[in-house]
Protein backbone atom coordinates (compact mmCIF):
# COMPACT_ATOMS: atom_id res chain seq x y z
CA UNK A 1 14.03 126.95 -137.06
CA UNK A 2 16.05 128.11 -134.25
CA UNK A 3 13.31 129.93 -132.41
CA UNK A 4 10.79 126.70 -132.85
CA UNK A 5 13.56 124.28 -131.50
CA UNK A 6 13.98 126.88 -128.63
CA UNK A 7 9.88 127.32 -127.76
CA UNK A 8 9.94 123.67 -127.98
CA UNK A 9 12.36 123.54 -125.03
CA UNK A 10 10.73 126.26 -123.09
CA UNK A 11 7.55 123.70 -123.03
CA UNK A 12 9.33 120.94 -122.12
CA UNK A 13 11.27 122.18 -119.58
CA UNK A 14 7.16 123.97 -118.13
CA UNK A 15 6.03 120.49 -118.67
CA UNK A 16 8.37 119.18 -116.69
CA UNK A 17 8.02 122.22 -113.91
CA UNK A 18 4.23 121.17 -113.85
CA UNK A 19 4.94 117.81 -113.45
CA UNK A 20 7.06 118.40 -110.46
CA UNK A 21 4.56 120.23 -108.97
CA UNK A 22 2.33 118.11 -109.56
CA UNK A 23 4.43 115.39 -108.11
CA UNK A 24 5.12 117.34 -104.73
CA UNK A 25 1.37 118.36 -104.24
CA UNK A 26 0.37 115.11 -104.15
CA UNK A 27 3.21 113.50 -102.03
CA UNK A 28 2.35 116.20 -98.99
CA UNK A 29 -1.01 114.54 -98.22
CA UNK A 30 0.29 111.11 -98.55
CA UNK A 31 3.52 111.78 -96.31
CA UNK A 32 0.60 112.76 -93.91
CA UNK A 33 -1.08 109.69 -94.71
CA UNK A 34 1.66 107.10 -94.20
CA UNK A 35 2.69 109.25 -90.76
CA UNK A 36 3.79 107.80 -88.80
CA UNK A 37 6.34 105.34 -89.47
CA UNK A 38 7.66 104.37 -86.61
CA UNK A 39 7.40 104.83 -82.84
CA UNK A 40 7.04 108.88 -81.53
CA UNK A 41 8.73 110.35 -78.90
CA UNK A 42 6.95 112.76 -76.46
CA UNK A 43 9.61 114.93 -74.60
CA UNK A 44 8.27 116.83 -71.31
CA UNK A 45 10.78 119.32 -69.41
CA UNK A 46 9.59 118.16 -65.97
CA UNK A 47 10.18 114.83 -63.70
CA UNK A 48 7.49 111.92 -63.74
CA UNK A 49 4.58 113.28 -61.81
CA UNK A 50 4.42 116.65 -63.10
CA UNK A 51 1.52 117.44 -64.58
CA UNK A 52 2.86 117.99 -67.96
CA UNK A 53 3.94 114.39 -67.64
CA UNK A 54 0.46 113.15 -66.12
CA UNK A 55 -1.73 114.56 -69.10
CA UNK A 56 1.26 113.43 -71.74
CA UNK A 57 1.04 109.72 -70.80
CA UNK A 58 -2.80 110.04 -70.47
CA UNK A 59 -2.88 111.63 -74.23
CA UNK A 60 0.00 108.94 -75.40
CA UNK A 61 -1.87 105.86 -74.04
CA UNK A 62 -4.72 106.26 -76.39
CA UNK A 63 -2.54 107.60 -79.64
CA UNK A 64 -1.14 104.39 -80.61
CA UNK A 65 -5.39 103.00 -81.18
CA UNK A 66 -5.51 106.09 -84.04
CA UNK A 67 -1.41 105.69 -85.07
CA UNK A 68 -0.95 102.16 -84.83
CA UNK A 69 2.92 102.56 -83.58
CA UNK A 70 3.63 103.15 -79.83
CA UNK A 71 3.88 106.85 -77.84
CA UNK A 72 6.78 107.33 -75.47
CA UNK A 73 6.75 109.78 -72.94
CA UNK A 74 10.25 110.87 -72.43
CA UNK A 75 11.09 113.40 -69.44
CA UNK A 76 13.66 115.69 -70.07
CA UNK A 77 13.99 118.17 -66.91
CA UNK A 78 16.76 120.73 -66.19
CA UNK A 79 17.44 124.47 -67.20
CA UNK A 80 14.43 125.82 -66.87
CA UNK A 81 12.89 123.98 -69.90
CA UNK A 82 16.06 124.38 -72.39
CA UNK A 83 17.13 120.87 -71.97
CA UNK A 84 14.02 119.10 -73.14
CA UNK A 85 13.68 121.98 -75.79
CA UNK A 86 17.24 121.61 -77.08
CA UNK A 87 16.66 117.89 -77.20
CA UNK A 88 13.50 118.41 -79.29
CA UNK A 89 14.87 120.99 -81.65
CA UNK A 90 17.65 119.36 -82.33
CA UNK A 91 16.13 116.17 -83.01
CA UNK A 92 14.65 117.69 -86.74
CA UNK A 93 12.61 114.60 -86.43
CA UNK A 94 8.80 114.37 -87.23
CA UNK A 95 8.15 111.85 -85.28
CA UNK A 96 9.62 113.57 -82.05
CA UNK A 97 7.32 116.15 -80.72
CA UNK A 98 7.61 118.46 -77.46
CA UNK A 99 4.74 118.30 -75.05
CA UNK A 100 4.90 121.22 -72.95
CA UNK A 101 4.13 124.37 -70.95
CA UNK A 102 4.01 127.71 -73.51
CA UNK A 103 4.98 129.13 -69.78
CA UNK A 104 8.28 127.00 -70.20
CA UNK A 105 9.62 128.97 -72.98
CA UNK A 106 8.18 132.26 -73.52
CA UNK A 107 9.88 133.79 -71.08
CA UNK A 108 13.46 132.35 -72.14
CA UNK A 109 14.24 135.69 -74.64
CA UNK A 110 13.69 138.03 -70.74
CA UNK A 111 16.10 135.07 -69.09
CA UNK A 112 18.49 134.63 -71.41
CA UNK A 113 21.52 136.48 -73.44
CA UNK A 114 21.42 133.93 -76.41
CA UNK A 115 18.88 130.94 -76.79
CA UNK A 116 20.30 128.09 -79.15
CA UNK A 117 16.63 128.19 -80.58
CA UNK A 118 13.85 130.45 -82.46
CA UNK A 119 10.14 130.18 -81.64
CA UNK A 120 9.99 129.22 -85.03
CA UNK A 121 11.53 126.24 -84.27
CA UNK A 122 8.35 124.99 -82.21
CA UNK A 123 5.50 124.38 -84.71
CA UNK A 124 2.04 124.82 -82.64
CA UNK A 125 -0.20 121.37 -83.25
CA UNK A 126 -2.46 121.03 -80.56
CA UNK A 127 -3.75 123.06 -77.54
CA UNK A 128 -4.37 120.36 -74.72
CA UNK A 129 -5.24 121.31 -70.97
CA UNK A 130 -4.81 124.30 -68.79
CA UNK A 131 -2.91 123.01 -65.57
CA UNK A 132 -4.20 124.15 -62.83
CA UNK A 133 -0.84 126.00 -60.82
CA UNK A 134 -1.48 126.44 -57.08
CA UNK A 135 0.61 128.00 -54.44
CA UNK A 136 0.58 125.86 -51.42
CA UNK A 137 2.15 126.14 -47.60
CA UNK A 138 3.19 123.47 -45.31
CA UNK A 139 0.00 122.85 -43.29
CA UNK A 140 1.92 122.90 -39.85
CA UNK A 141 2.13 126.93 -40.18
CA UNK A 142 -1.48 127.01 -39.29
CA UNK A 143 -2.17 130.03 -41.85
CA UNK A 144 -5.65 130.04 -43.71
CA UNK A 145 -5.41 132.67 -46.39
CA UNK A 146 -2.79 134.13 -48.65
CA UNK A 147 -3.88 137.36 -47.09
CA UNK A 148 -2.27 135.70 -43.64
CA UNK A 149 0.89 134.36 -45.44
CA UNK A 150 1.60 137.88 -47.53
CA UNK A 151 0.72 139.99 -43.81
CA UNK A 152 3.66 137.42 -41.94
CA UNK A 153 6.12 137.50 -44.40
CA UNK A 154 5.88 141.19 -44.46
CA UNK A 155 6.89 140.92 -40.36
CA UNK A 156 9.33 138.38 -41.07
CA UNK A 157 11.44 139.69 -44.26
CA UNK A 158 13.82 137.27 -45.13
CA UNK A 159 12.64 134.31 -43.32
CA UNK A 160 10.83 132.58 -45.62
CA UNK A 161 12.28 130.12 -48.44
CA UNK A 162 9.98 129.46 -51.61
CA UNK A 163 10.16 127.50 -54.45
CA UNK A 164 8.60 127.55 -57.58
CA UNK A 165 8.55 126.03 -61.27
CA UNK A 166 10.80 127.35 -63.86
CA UNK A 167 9.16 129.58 -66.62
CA UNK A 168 6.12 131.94 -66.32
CA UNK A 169 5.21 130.36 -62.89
CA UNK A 170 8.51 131.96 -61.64
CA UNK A 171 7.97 135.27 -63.50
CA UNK A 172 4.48 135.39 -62.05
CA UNK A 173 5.41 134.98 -58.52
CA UNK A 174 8.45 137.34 -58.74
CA UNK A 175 5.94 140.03 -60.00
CA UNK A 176 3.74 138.74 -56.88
CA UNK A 177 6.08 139.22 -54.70
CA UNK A 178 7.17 142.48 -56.08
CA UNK A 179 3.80 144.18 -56.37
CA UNK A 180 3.04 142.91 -52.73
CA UNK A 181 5.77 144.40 -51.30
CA UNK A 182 7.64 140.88 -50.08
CA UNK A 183 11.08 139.60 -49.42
CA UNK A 184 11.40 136.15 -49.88
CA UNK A 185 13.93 133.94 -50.79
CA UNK A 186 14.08 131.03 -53.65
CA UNK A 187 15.53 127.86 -53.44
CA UNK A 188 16.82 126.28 -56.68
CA UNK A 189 15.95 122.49 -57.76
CA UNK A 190 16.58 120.58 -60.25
CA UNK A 191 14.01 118.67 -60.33
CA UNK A 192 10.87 121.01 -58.84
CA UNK A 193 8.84 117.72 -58.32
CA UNK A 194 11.05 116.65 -55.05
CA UNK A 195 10.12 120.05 -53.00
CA UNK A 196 6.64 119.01 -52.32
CA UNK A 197 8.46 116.68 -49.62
CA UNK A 198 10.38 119.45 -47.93
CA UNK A 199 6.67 121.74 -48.24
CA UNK A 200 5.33 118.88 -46.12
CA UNK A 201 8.19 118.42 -43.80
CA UNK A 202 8.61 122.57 -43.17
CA UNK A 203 12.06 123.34 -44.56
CA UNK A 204 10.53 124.91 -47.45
CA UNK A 205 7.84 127.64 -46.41
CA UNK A 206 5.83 128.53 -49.61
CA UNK A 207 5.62 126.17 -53.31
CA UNK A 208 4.13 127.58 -56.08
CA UNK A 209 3.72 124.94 -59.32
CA UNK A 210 0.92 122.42 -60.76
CA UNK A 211 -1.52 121.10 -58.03
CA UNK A 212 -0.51 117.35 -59.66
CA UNK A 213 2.57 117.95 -57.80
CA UNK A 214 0.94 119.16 -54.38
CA UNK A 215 -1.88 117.00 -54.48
CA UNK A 216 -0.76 113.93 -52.76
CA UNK A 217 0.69 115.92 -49.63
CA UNK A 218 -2.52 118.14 -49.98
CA UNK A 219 -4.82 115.48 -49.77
CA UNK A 220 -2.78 113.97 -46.43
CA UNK A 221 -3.42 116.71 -45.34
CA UNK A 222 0.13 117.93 -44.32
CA UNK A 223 0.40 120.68 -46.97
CA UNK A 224 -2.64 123.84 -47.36
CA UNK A 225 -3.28 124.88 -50.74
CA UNK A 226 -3.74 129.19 -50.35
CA UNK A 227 -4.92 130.13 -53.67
CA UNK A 228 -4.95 128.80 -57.47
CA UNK A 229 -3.95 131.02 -60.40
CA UNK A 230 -6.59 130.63 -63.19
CA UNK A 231 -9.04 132.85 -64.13
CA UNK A 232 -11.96 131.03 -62.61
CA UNK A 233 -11.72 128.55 -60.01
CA UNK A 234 -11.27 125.21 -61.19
CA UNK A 235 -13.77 122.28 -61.12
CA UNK A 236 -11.82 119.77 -59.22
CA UNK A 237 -10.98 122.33 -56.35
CA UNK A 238 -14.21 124.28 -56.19
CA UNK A 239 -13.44 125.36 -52.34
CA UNK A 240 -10.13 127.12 -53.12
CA UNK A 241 -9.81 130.85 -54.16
CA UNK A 242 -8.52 132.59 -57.37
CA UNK A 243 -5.76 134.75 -57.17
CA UNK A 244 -8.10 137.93 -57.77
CA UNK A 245 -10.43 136.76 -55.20
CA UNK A 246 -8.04 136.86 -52.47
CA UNK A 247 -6.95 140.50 -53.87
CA UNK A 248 -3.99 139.75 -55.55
CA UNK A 249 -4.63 139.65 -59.44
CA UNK A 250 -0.11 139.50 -59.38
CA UNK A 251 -0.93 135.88 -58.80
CA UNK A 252 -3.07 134.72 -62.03
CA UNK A 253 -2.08 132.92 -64.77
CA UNK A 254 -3.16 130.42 -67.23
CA UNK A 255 -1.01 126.70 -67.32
CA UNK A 256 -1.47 126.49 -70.96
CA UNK A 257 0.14 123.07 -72.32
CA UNK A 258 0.57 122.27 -76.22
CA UNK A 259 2.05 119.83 -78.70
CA UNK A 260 4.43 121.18 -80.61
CA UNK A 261 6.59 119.87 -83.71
CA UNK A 262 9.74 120.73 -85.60
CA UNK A 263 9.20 123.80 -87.67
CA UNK A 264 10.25 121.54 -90.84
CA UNK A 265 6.99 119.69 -90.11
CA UNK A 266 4.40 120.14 -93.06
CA UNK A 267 0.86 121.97 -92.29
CA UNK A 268 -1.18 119.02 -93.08
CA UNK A 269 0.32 116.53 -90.81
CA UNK A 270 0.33 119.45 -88.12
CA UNK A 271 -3.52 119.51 -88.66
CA UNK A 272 -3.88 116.05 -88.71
CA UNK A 273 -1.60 115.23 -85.49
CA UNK A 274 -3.64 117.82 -83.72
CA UNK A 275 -7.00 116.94 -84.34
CA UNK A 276 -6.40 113.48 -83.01
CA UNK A 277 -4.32 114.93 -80.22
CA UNK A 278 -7.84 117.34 -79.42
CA UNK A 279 -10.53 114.19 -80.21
CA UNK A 280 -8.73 112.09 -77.70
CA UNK A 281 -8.03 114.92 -75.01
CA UNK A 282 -11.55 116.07 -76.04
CA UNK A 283 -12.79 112.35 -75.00
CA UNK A 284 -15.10 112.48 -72.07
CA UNK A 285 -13.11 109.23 -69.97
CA UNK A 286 -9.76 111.16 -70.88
CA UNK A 287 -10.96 114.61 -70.17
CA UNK A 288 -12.43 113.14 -66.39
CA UNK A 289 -8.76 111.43 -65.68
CA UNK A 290 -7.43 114.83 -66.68
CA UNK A 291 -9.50 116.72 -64.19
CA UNK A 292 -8.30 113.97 -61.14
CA UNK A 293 -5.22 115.23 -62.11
CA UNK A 294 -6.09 119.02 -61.87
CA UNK A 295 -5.74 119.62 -65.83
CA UNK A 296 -8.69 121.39 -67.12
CA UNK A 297 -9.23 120.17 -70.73
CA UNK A 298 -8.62 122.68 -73.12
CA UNK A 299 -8.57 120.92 -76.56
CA UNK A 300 -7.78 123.06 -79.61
CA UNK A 301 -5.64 122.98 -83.11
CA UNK A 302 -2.69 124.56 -84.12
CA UNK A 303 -4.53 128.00 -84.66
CA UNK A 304 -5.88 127.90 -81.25
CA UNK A 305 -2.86 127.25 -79.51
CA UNK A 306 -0.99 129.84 -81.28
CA UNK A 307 -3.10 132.48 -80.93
CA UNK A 308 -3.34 131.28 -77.09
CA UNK A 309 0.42 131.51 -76.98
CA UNK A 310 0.51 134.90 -78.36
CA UNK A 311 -1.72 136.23 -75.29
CA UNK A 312 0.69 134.62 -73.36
CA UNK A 313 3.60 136.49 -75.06
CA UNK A 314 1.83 139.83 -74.33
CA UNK A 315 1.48 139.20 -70.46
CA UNK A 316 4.62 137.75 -70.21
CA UNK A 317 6.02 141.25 -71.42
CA UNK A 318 3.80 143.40 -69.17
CA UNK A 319 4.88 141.25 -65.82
CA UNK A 320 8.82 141.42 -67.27
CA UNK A 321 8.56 144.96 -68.02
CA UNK A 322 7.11 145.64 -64.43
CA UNK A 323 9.95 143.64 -63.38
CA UNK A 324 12.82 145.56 -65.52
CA UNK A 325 13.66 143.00 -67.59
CA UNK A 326 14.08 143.25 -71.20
CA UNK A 327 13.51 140.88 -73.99
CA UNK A 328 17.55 139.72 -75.12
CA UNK A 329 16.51 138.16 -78.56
């Protein structure tokens, strides 16, 4: 009697089991479903104008048609990408996501002693552009090539004052500068957007960051774009070089730019976020305003832009380990 009354429990308490699973299987697609519920939050580590923040609002002004709540783009610059990543981590919120450069954070374990985040923490959704990163020189120093710029500062060591984007861009041009032989000193900022004025005006020599940020003094023709980092040259500037076409491979890298969400944040809704984050960046009107904006379109879903990430991970640590740095994490 005993050992019926206690099989009789055992199925209970598996029917019950079952039923919980049940239960939880099919509330995962529906929570993806009813997503979202109110308005989302876009963070971007750089100032208005970047153009991370250029290809975020052009991605959130046509969300809200598929979402039916409102996308805002919040800028969050400062510490070389920790503030807006900090901001987003600790957020644990679905409906707050992190737009940004894979260049902004996976050099942070070669930067820093102790990071207040994993990469765990940033769930991969959606591959979206390739910026286009250009170095560019006030126009007034009459130089033509980056062959001319490396050959002067090579007479003049010391003398010239550069400044550059936070992340990979940096890493990249320190390895540039050490592979070519240069001295060459960096000027912080806060905000990187504000040294395209003092490019323009000459009290900054040499500006290496996304050609959204140049393009306004390029096109008035007071600053000289010298080279552009991708691996091909990109559609909107057809007339300037790559970096291995002017003989200094140092100089390439890829502007990849993601969404990301909290690693709490189940598969399904990642691979439902994403594919409407890659049909409207994907979208020939969006893709064209993306280009005027030097953003080559680079839709993808969460498995694309993690395995693109991990490529990045791997040339991070050759140019760091050229560079004598060690990974810290």
């Amino acid at each position: 009697m005993r050992r019926q009354r206690r099989d009789r429990g055992f199925v209970r308490v598996a029917c019950v089991t079952l039923a919980l699973l049940g239960l939880i299987s099919s509330v995962a697609p529906v929570a993806a479903q009813s997503w979202p519920q109110r308005p989302v939050r876009f963070i971007v580590p750089f100032g208005p104008g970047a153009g991370v923040d250029i290809g975020a609002r052009l991605i959130a002004d046509r969300l809200p048609a598929r979402w039916g709540k409102p996308v805002i783009v919040e800028n969050r610059p400062g510490a070389e990408g920790l503030v807006a990543i900090q901001s987003f981590v600790s957020a644990h919120d679905d409906h707050i996501l992190l737009c940004s450069p894979s260049g902004s954070f996976t050099v942070h374990p070669f930067q820093y002693e102790k990071l207040t985040y994993t990469p765990a923490d940033l769930a991969p959704i959606a591959r979206i552009s390739n910026t286009v990163i250009a170095l560019g020189i006030p126009a007034s120093m009459g130089i033509a090539t980056l062959a001319e710029l490396v050959a002067r500062v090579r007479a003049e060591p010391g003398v010239f004052n550069a400044a550059v984007v936070p992340g990979i861009t940096e890493l990249t041009f320190d390895y540039f500068v050490k592979t070519a032989g240069l001295s060459i000193q960096k000027v912080p900022y806060r905000d990187i957007v504000q040294a395209a004025t003092d490019l323009s005006e000459g009290r900054l020599q040499i500006y290496m960051s996304s050609y959204a940020i140049l393009q306004p003094q390029a096109q008035a023709g007071r600053i000289r774009t010298l080279v552009m980092s991708g691996r091909k040259r990109a559609p909107m500037l057809p007339d300037v070089p790559t970096a291995a076409e002017t003989g200094f491979p140092s100089l390439e890298l890829e502007g990849l730019v993601g969404l990301f969400g909290p690693r709490e944040m189940p598969d399904d809704l990642r691979a439902r976020i994403g594919a409407d984050v890659r049909m409207v960046a994907g979208d020939p009107e969006i893709a064209a305003r993306l280009a005027s904006t030097a953003q080559v379109p680079n839709p993808g879903g969460p498995a694309e832009l993690a395995a693109s990430i991990e490529e990045q991970r791997a040339r991070v640590a050759a140019m760091a380990s050229a560079l004598g740095m060690k990974a810290r994490q």
